[in-house]
C-alpha atoms as a PDB file:
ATOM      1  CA  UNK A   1      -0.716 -10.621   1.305  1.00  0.00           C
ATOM      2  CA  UNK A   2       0.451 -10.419  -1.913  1.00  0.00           C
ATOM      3  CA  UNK A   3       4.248 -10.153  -3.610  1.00  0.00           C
ATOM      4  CA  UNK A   4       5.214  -8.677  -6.878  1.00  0.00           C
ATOM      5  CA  UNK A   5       9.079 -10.405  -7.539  1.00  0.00           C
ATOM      6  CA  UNK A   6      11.364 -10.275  -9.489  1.00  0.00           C
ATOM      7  CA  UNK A   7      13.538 -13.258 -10.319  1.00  0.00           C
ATOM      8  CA  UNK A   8      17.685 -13.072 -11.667  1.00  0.00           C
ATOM      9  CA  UNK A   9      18.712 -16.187 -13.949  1.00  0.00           C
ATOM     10  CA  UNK A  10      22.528 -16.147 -12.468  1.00  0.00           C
ATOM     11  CA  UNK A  11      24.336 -17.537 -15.193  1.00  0.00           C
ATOM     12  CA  UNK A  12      22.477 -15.478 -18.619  1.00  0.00           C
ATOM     13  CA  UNK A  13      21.341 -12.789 -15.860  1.00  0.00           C
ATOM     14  CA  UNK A  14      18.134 -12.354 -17.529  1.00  0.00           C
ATOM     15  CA  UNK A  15      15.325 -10.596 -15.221  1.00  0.00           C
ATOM     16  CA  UNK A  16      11.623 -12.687 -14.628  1.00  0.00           C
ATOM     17  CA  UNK A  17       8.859 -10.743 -13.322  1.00  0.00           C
ATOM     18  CA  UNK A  18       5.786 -12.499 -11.533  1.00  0.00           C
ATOM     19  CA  UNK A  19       3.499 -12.133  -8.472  1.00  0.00           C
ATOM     20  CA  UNK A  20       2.165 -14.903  -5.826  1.00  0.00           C
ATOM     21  CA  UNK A  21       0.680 -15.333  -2.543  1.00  0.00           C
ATOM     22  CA  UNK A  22       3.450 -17.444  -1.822  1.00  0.00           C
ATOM     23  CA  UNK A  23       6.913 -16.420  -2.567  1.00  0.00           C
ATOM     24  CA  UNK A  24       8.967 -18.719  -1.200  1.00  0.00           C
ATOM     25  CA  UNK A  25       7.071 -21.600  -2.769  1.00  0.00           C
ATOM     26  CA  UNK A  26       6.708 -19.712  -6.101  1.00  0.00           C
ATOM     27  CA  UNK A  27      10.741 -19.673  -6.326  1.00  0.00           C
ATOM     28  CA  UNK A  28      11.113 -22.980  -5.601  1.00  0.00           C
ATOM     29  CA  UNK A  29       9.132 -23.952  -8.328  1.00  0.00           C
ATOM     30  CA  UNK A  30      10.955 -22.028 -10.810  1.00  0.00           C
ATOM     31  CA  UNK A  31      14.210 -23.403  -9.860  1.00  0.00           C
ATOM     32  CA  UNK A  32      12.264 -26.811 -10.154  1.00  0.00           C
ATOM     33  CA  UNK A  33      11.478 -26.047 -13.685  1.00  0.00           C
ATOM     34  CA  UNK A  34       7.786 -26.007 -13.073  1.00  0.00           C
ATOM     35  CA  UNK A  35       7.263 -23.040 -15.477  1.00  0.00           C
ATOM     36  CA  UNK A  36       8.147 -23.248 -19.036  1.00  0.00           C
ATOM     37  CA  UNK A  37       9.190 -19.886 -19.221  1.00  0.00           C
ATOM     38  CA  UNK A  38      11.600 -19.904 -16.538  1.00  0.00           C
ATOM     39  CA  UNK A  39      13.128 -23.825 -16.962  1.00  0.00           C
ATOM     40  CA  UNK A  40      15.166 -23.047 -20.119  1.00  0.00           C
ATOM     41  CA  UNK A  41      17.293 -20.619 -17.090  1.00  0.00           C
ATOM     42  CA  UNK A  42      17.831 -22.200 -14.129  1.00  0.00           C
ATOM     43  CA  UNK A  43      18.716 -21.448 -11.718  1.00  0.00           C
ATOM     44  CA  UNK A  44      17.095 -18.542 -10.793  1.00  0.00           C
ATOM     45  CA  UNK A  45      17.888 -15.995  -7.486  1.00  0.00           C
ATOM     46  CA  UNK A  46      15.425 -13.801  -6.052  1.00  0.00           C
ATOM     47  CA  UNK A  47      16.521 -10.589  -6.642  1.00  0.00           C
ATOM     48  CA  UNK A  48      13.473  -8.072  -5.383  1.00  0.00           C
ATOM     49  CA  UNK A  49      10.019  -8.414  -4.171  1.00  0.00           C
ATOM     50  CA  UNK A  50       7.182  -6.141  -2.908  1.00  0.00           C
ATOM     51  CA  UNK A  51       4.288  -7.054  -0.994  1.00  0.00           C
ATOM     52  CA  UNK A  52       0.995  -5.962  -1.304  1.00  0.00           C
ATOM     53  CA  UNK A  53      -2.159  -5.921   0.369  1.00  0.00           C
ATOM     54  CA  UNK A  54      -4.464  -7.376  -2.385  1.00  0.00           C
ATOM     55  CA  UNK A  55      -3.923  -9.515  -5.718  1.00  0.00           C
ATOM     56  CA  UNK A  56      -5.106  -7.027  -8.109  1.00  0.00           C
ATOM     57  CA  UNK A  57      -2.855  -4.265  -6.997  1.00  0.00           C
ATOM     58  CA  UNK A  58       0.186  -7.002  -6.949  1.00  0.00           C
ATOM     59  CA  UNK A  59      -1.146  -7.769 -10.809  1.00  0.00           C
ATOM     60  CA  UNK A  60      -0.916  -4.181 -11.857  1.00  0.00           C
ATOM     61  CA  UNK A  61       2.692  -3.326 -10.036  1.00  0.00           C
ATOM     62  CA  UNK A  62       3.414  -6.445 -12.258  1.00  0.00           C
ATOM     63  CA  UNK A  63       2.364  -4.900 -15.632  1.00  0.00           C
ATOM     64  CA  UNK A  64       3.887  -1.996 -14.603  1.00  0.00           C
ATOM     65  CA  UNK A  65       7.456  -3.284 -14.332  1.00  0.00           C
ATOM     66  CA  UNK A  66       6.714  -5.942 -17.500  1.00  0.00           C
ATOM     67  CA  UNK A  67       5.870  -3.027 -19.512  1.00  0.00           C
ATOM     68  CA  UNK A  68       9.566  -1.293 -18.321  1.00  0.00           C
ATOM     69  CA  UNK A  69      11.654  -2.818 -20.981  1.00  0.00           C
ATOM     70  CA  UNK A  70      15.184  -1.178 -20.405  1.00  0.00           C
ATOM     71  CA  UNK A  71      16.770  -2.934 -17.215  1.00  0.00           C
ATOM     72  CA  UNK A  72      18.379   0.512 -15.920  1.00  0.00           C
ATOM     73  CA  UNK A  73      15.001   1.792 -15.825  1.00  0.00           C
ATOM     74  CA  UNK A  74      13.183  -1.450 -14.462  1.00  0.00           C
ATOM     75  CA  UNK A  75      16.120  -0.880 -11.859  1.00  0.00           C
ATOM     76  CA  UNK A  76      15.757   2.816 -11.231  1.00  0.00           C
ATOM     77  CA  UNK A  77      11.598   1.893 -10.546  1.00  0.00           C
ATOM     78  CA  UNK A  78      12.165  -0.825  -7.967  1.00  0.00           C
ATOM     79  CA  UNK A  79      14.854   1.268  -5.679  1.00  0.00           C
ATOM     80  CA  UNK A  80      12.571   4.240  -6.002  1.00  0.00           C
ATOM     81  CA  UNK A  81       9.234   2.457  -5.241  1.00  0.00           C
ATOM     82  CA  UNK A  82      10.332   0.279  -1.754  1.00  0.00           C
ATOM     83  CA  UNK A  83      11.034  -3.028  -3.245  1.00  0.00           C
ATOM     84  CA  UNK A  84      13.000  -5.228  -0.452  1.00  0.00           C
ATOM     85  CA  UNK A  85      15.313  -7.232  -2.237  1.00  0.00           C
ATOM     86  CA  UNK A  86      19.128  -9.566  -1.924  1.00  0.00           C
ATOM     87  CA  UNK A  87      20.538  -7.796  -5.092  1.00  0.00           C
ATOM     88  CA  UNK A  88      22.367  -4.357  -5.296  1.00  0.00           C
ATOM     89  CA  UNK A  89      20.302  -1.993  -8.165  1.00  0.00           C
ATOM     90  CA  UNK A  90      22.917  -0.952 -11.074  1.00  0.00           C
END
């Protein structure tokens, strides 16, 4: 399996989208600073996920909600499309 997640900096709130085989291990490494993109923000909470049954449909959920720029509507798309998740939409 497959997850689609999407990441919460909690001080600047900003919003990181990625997608793994291994969550748990993925967000560790974030709030590691393992990934240049992310270190600059730690730490980092994990806000949603999805899991899917193969890699490329986990890769194009992912360009889906990278190409959603406004966070209302990146928000509106995960509560209406069965993302789990430890944050509250809105």
């Amino acid at each position: 399996m497959f997850f689609v997640y999407i990441l919460e900096a909690t001080e600047s709130k900003r919003y990181y989208i990625g997608q793994t085989e291994d969550l748990e291990a993925r967000v560790k490494q974030h709030n590691e600073g393992r990934n240049l993109s992310t270190k600059a923000y730690i730490p980092w909470q994990l806000k949603w996920w999805k899991e899917l049954e193969s890699r490329s449909k986990a890769i194009n959920v992912e360009r889906k909600l990278k190409g959603i720029k406004k966070r209302v509507r990146l928000e509106k798309f995960v509560s209406e499309n069965g993302f789990s998740g430890c944050g509250a939409v809105g």
